[in-house]
Protein backbone atom coordinates (compact mmCIF):
# COMPACT_ATOMS: atom_id res chain seq x y z
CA UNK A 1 -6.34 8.88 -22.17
CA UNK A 2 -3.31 6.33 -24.02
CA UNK A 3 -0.73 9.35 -22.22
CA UNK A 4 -2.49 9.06 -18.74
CA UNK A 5 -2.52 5.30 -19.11
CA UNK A 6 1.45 5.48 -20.20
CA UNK A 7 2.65 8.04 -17.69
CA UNK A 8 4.49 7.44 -14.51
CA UNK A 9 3.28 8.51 -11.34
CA UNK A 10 5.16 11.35 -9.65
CA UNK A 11 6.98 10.35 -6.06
CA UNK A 12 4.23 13.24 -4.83
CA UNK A 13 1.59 11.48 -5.73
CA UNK A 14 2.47 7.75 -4.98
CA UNK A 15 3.21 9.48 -1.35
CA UNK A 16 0.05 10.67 -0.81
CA UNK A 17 -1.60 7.49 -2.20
CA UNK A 18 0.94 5.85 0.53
CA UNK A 19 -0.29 8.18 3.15
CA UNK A 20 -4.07 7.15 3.08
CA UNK A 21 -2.86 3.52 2.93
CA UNK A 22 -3.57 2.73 -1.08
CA UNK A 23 -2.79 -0.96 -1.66
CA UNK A 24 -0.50 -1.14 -4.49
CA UNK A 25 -1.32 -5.00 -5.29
CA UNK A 26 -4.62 -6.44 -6.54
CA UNK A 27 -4.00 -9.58 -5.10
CA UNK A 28 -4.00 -10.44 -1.47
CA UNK A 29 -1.15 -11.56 0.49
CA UNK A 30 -0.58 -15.40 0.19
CA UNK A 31 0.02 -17.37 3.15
CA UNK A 32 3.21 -18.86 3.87
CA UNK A 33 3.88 -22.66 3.06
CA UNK A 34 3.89 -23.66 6.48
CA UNK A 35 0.90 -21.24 7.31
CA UNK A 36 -1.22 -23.22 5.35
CA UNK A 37 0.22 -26.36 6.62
CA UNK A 38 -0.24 -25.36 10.32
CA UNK A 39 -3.56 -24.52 9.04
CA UNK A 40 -4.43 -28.00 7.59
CA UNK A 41 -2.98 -29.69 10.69
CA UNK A 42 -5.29 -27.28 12.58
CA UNK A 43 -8.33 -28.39 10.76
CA UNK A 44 -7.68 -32.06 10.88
CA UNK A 45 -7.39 -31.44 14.51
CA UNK A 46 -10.79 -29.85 14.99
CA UNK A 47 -12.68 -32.33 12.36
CA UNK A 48 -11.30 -35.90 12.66
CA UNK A 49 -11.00 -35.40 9.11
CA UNK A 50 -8.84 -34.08 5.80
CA UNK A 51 -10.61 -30.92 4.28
CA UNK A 52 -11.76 -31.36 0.66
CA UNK A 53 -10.59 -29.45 -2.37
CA UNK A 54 -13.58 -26.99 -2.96
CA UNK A 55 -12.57 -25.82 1.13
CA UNK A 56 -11.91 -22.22 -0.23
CA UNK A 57 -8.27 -20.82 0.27
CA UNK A 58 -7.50 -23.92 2.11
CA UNK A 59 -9.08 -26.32 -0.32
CA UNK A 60 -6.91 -24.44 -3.18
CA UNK A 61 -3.23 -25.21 -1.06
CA UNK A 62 -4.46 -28.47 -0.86
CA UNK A 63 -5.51 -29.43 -4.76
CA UNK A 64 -1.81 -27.21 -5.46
CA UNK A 65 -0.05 -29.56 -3.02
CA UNK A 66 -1.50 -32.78 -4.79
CA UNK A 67 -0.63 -31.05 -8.19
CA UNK A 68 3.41 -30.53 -7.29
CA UNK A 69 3.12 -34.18 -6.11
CA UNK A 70 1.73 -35.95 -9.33
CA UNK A 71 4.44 -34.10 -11.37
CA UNK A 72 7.27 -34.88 -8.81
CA UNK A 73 8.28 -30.99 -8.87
CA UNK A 74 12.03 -31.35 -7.52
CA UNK A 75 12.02 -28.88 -4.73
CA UNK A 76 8.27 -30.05 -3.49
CA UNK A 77 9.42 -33.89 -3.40
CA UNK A 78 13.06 -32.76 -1.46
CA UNK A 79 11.27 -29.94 0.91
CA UNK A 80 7.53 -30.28 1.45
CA UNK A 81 6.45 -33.39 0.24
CA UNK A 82 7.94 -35.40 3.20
CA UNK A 83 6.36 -33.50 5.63
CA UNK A 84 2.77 -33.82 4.09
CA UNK A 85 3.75 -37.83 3.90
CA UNK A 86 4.70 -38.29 7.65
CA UNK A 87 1.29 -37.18 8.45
């Protein structure tokens, strides 16, 4: 079993996997920064109202986005965080 576990696959068999559409990741694909924003936008929109943190994948971007503010991540205060704060 530790030498199946260890072994490489050959290029035959990750093309076959390819051809009946095997996903190679276990995680899903993650939306886009300004997906998600669009996204929140779209909600408020719809609801009169900001969605709360327990809001699923939505919920998540948003508790991450308050996260990267509180520690004043460099790149989220210069890129993203003036966007957030103009709405």
């Amino acid at each position: 079993r530790k030498r199946v576990l260890t072994k490489a696959l050959t290029s035959e068999r990750i093309r076959l996997l390819d051809s009946i559409g095997f996903v190679w990741s276990i995680a899903g694909p993650k939306a886009a920064w300004e997906d998600r924003f669009r996204e929140l936008m779209e909600y408020y929109d719809a609801n009169d109202r900001w969605p709360s943190q327990s809001m699923g994948k939505l919920g998540e971007w948003i508790h991450k986005q308050r996260m990267q503010y509180s520690k004043r991540d460099e790149k989220f205060m210069r890129e993203r965080a003036p966007k957030l704060d103009a709405v």
